[in-house]
Protein backbone atom coordinates (compact mmCIF):
# COMPACT_ATOMS: atom_id res chain seq x y z
CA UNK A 1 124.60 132.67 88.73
CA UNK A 2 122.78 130.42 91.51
CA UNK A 3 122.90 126.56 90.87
CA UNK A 4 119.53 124.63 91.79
CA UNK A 5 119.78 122.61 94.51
CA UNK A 6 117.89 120.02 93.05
CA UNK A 7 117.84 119.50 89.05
CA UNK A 8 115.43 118.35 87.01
CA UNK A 9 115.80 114.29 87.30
CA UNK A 10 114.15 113.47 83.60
CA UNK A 11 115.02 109.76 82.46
CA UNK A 12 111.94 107.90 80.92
CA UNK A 13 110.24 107.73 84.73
CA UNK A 14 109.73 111.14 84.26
CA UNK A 15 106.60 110.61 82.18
CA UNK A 16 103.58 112.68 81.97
CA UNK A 17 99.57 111.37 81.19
CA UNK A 18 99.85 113.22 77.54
CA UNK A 19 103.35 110.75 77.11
CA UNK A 20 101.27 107.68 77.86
CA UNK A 21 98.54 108.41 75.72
CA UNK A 22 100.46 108.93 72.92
CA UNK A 23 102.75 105.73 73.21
CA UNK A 24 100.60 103.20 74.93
CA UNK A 25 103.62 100.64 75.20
CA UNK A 26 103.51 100.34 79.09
CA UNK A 27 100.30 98.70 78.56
CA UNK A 28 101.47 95.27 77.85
CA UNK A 29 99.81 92.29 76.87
CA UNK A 30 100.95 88.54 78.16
CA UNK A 31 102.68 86.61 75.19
CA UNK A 32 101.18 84.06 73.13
CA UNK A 33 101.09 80.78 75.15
CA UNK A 34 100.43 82.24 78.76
CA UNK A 35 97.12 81.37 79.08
CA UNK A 36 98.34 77.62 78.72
CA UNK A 37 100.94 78.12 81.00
CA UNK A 38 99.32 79.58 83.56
CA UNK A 39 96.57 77.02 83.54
CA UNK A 40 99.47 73.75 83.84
CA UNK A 41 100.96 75.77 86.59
CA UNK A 42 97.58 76.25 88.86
CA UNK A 43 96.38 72.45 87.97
CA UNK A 44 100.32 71.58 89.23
CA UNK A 45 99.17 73.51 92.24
CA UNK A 46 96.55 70.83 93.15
CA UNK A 47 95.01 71.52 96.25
CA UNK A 48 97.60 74.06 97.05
CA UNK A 49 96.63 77.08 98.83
CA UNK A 50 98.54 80.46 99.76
CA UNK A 51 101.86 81.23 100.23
CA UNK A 52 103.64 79.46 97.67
CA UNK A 53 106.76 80.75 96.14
CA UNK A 54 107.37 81.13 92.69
CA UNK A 55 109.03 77.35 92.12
CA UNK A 56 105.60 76.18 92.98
CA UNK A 57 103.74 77.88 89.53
CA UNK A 58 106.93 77.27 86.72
CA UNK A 59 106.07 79.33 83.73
CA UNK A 60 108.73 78.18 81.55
CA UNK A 61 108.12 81.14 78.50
CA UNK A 62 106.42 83.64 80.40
CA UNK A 63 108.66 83.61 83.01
CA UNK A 64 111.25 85.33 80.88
CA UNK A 65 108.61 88.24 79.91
CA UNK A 66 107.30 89.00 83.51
CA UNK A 67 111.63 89.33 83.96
CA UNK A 68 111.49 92.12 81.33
CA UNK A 69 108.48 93.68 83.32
CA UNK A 70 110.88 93.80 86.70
CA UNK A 71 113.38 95.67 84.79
CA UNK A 72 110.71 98.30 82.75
CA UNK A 73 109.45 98.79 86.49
CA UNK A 74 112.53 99.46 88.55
CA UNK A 75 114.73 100.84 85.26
CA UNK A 76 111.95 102.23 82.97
CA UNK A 77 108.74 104.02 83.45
CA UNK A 78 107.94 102.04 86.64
CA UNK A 79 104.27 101.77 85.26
CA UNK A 80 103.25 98.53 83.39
CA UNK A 81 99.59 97.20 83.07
CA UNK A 82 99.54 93.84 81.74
CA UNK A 83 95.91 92.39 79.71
CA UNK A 84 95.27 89.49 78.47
CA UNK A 85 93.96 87.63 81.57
CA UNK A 86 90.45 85.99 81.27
CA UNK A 87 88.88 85.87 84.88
CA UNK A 88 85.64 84.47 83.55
CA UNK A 89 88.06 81.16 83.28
CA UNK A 90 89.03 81.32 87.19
CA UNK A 91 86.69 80.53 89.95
CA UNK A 92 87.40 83.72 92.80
CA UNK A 93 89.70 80.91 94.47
CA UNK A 94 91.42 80.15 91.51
CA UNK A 95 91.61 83.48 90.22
CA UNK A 96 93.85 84.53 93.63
CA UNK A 97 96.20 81.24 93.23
CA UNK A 98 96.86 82.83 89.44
CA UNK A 99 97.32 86.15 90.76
CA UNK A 100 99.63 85.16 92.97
CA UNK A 101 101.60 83.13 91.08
CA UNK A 102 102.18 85.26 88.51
CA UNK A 103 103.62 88.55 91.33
CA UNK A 104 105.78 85.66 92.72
CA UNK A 105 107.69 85.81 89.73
CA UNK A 106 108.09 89.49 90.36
CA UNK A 107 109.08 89.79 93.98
CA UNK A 108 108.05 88.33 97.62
CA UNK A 109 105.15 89.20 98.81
CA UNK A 110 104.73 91.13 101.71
CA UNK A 111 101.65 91.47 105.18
CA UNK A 112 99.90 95.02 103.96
CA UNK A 113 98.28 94.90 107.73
CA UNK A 114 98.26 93.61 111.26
CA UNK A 115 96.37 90.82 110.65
CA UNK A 116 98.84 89.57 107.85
CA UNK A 117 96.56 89.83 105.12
CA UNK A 118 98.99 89.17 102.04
CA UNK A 119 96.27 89.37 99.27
CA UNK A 120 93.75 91.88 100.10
CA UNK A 121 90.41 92.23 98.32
CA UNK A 122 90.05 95.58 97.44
CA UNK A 123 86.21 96.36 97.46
CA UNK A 124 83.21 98.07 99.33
CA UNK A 125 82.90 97.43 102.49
CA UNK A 126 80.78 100.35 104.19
CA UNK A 127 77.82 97.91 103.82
CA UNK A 128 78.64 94.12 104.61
CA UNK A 129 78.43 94.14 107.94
CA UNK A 130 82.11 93.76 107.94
CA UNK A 131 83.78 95.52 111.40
CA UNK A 132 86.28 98.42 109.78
CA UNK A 133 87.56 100.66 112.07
CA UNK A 134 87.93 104.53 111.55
CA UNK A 135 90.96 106.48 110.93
CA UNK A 136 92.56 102.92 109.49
CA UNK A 137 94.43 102.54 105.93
CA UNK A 138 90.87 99.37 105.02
CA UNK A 139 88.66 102.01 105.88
CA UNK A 140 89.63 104.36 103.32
CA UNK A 141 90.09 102.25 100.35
CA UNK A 142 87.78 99.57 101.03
CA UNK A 143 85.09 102.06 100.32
CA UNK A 144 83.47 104.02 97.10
CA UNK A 145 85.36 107.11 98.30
CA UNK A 146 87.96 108.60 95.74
CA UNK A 147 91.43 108.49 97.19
CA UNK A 148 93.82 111.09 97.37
CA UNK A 149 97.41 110.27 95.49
CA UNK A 150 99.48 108.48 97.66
CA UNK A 151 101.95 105.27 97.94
CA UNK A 152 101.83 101.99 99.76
CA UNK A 153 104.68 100.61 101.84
CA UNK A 154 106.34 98.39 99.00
CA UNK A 155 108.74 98.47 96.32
CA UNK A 156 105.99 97.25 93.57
CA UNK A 157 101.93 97.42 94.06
CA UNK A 158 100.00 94.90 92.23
CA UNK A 159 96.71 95.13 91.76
CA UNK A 160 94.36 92.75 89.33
CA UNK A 161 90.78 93.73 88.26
CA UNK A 162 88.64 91.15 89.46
CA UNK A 163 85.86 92.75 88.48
CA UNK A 164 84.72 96.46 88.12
CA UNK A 165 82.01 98.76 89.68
CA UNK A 166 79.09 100.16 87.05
CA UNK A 167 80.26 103.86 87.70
CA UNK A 168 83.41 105.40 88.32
CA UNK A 169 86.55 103.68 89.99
CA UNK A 170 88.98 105.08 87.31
CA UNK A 171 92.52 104.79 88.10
CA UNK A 172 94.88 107.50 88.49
CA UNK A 173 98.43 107.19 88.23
CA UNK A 174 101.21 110.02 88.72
CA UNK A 175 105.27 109.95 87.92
CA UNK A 176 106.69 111.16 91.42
CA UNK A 177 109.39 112.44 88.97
CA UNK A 178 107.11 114.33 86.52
CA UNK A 179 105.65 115.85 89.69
CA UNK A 180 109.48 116.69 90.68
CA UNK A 181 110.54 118.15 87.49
CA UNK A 182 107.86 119.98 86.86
CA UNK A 183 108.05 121.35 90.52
CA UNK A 184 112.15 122.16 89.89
CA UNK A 185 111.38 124.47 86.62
CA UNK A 186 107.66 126.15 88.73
CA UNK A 187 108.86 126.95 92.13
CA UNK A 188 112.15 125.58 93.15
CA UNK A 189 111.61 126.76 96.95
CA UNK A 190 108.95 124.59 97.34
CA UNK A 191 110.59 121.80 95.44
CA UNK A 192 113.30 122.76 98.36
CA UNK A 193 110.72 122.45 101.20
CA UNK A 194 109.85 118.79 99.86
CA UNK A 195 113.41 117.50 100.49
CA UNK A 196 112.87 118.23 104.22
CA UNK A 197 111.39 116.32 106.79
CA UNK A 198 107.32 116.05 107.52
CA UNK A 199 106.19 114.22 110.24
CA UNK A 200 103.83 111.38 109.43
CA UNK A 201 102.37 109.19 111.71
CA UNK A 202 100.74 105.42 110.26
CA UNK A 203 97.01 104.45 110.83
CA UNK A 204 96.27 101.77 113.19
CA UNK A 205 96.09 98.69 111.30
CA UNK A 206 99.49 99.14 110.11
CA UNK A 207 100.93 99.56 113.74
CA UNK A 208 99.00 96.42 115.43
CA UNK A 209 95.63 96.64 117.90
CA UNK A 210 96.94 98.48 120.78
CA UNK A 211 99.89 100.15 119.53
CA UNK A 212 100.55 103.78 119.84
CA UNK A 213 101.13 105.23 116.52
CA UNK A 214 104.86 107.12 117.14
CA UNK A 215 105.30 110.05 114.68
CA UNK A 216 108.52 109.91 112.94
CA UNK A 217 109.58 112.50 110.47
CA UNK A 218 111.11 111.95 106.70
CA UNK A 219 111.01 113.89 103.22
CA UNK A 220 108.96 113.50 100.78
CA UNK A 221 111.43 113.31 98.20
CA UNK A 222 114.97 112.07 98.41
CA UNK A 223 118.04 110.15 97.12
CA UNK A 224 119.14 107.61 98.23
CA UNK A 225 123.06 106.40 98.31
CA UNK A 226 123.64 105.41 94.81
CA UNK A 227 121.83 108.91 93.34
CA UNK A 228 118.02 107.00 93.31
CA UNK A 229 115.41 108.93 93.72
CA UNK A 230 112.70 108.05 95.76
CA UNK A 231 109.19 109.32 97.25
CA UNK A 232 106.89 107.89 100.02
CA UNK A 233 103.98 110.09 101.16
CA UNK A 234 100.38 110.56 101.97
CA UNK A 235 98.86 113.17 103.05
CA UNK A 236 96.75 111.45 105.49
CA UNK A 237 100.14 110.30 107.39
CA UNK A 238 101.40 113.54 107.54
CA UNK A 239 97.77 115.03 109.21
CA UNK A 240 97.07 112.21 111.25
CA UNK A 241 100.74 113.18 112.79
CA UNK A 242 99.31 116.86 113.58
CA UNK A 243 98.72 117.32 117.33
CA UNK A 244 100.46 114.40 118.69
CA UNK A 245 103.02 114.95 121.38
CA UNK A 246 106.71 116.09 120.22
CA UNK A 247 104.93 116.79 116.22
CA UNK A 248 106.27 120.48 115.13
CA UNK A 249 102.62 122.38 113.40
CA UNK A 250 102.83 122.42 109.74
CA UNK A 251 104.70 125.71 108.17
CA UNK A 252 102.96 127.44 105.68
CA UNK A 253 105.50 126.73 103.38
CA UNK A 254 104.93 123.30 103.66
CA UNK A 255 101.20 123.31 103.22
CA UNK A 256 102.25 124.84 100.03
CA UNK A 257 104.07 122.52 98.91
CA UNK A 258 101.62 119.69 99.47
CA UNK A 259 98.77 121.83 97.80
CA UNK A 260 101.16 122.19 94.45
CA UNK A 261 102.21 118.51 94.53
CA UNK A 262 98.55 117.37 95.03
CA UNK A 263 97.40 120.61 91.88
CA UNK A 264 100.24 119.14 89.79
CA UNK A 265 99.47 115.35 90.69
CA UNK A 266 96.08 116.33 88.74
CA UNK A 267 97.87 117.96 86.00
CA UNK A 268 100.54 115.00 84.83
CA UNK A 269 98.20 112.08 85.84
CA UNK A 270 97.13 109.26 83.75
CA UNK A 271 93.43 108.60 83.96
CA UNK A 272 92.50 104.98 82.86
CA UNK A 273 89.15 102.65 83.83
CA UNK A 274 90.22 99.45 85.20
CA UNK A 275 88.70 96.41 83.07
CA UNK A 276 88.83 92.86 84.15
CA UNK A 277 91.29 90.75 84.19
CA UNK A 278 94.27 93.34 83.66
CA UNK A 279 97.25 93.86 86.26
CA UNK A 280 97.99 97.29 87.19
CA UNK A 281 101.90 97.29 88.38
CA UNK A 282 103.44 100.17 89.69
CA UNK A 283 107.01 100.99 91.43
CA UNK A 284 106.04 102.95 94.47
CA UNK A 285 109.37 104.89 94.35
CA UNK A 286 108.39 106.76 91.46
CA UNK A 287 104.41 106.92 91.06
CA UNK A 288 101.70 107.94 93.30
CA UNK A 289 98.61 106.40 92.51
CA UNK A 290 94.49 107.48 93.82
CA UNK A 291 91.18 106.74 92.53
CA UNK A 292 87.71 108.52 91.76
CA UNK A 293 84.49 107.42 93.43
CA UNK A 294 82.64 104.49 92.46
CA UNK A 295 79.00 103.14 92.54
CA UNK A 296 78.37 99.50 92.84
CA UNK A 297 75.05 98.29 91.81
CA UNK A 298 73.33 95.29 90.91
CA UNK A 299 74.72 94.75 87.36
CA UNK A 300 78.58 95.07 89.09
CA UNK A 301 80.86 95.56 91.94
CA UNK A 302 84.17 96.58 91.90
CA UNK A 303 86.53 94.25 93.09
CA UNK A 304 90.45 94.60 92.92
CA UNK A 305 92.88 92.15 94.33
CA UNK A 306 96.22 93.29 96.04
CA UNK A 307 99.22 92.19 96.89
CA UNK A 308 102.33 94.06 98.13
CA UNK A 309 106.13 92.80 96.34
CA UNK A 310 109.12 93.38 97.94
CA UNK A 311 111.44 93.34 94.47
CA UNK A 312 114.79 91.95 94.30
CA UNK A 313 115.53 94.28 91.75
CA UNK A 314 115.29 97.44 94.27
CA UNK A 315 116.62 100.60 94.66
CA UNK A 316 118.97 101.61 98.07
CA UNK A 317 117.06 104.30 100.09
CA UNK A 318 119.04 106.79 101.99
CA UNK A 319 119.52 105.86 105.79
CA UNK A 320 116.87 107.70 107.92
CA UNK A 321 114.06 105.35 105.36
CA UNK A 322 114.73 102.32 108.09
CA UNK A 323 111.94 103.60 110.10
CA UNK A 324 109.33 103.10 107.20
CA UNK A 325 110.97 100.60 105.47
CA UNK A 326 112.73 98.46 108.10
CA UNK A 327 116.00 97.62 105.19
CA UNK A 328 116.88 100.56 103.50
CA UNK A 329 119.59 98.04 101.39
CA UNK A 330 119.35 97.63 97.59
CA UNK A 331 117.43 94.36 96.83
CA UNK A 332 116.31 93.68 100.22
CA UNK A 333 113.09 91.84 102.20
CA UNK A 334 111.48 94.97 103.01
CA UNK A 335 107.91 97.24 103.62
CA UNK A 336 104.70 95.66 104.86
CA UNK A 337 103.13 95.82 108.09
CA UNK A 338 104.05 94.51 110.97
CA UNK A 339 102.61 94.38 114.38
CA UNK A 340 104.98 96.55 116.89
CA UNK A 341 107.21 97.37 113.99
CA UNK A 342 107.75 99.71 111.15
CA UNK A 343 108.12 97.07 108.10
CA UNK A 344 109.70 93.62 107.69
CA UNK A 345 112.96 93.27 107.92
CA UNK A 346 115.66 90.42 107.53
């Protein structure tokens, strides 16, 4: 009898979008007393702007909860959204400083671009007049375009409804592991083919203005030293590396592959409209996450903030990560974007 080379994984990251709509306990709301907290901690703030580390917004009670929501993300489900948040109490400014101190309780947070942006404002762009240049990471999501499933370069994404669009913008979250297991029990050779390398190149604003992008190649799923699993893809990385010098084509095998991890991506998702004021969190090891298209209109624009956490709490990746990552080590300052370099790295 043959032995699979890779087993089913299961555990309770292994959920599925029928799982979370029956037991609706990773939706979370802050505990009684937050909103009290929170507001001492941003008047303590004073004029205050950002950085500031988590010492700088105490939240003596809550503190303890948003503990409990590290461990459910890097040990549990790695999906939490939290509610409870008013924005309509928060001028925009305000609103960010709250944001922010509440994710510095979770992890550091890290530049998502050149520019070191470290709380982006996730929102249409196509028509501000704002300069956004083509093929780059802003261009895609800071537009009503749907998004294809993919990760960001952090151990946790954080993202807080600000305020949503009139049409559309639902959020679509996927368990990398679901997607595994259900990949291990369909078609095991292409569950195979995901193990190996794909070549992926980054868009520009994640390499600095100037900067060649260099391909480098690494697997879409994989384990790192300790037995923890771990995916980082797009799609987008993995074209934009097609053509460039040194880049082996594409098999068919492992077009395949992507086309039944994007088919069963739409199969296990969870489909959920974003309302304000609630905190999407998700552990980019073990979810990919996408949107549909929006329409903005004069009774409401979308508008999510972001901010990328490197977590304490994290997982070790296996070795040949470093060149995404920058610190493959359990725990460590790592992910972001940095000009001239993969990631941050101590």
């Amino acid at each position: 009898m043959s032995t699979q080379t890779h087993p089913p994984i299961g555990g309770r990251a292994a959920w599925t979008g029928a799982d979370l709509a029956r037991d609706t306990s990773w939706i979370m709301p802050l505990p009684p007393g937050a909103t009290e907290e929170i507001e001492a901690a941003l008047a303590g703030l004073g004029d205050r702007g950002l950085p500031f580390e988590a010492r700088h917004f105490p939240l003596p009670r809550t503190a303890a909860f948003l503990a409990e929501v590290a461990q459910e993300l890097e040990s549990g489900r790695g999906l939490v959204r939290l509610t409870g948040l008013d924005p309509s109490r928060y001028s925009m400014a305000d609103l960010r400083r709250v944001f922010w101190g509440l994710m510095t309780h979770l992890g550091t947070p890290l530049p998502q671009n050149t520019t070191g942006e470290i709380l982006a404002e996730v929102k249409d762009e196509t028509g501000t007049g704002a300069v956004v240049a083509n093929g780059t990471a802003r261009a895609r999501s800071r537009s009503t375009g749907p998004l294809r499933f993919h990760t960001d370069k952090c151990d946790l994404l954080c993202l807080l409804c600000a305020s949503n669009g009139i049409a559309g913008g639902v959020s679509r979250i996927v368990s990398t592991v679901a997607i595994h297991d259900a990949m291990a029990a369909r078609r095991p050779d292409l569950l195979d083919v995901l193990y190996g390398d794909f070549w992926r190149a980054r868009p520009a604003d994640e390499e600095g203005e100037g900067m060649a992008s260099r391909p480098f190649p690494m697997p879409v799923f994989a384990r790192g030293p300790n037995g923890d699993f771990t995916s980082q893809y797009s799609r987008t990385y993995v074209e934009l590396a097609q053509g460039m010098p040194g880049v082996p084509p594409l098999t068919p095998q492992q077009v395949e592959a992507m086309d039944m991890l994007a088919a069963l991506a739409d199969e296990l998702c969870v489909e959920m409209p974003f309302e304000p004021g609630q905190i999407q969190l998700m552990n980019q090891h073990v979810t990919y996450h996408g949107r549909t298209a929006y329409s903005d209109g004069a009774e409401g624009k979308r508008n999510l903030l972001r901010i990328w956490l490197a977590s304490p709490l994290s997982r070790a990746l296996p070795a040949g990560h470093a060149d995404q990552w920058g610190d493959v080590r359990a725990g460590a300052l790592r992910g972001g974007a940095m000009p001239g370099r993969s990631a941050l790295a101590a």
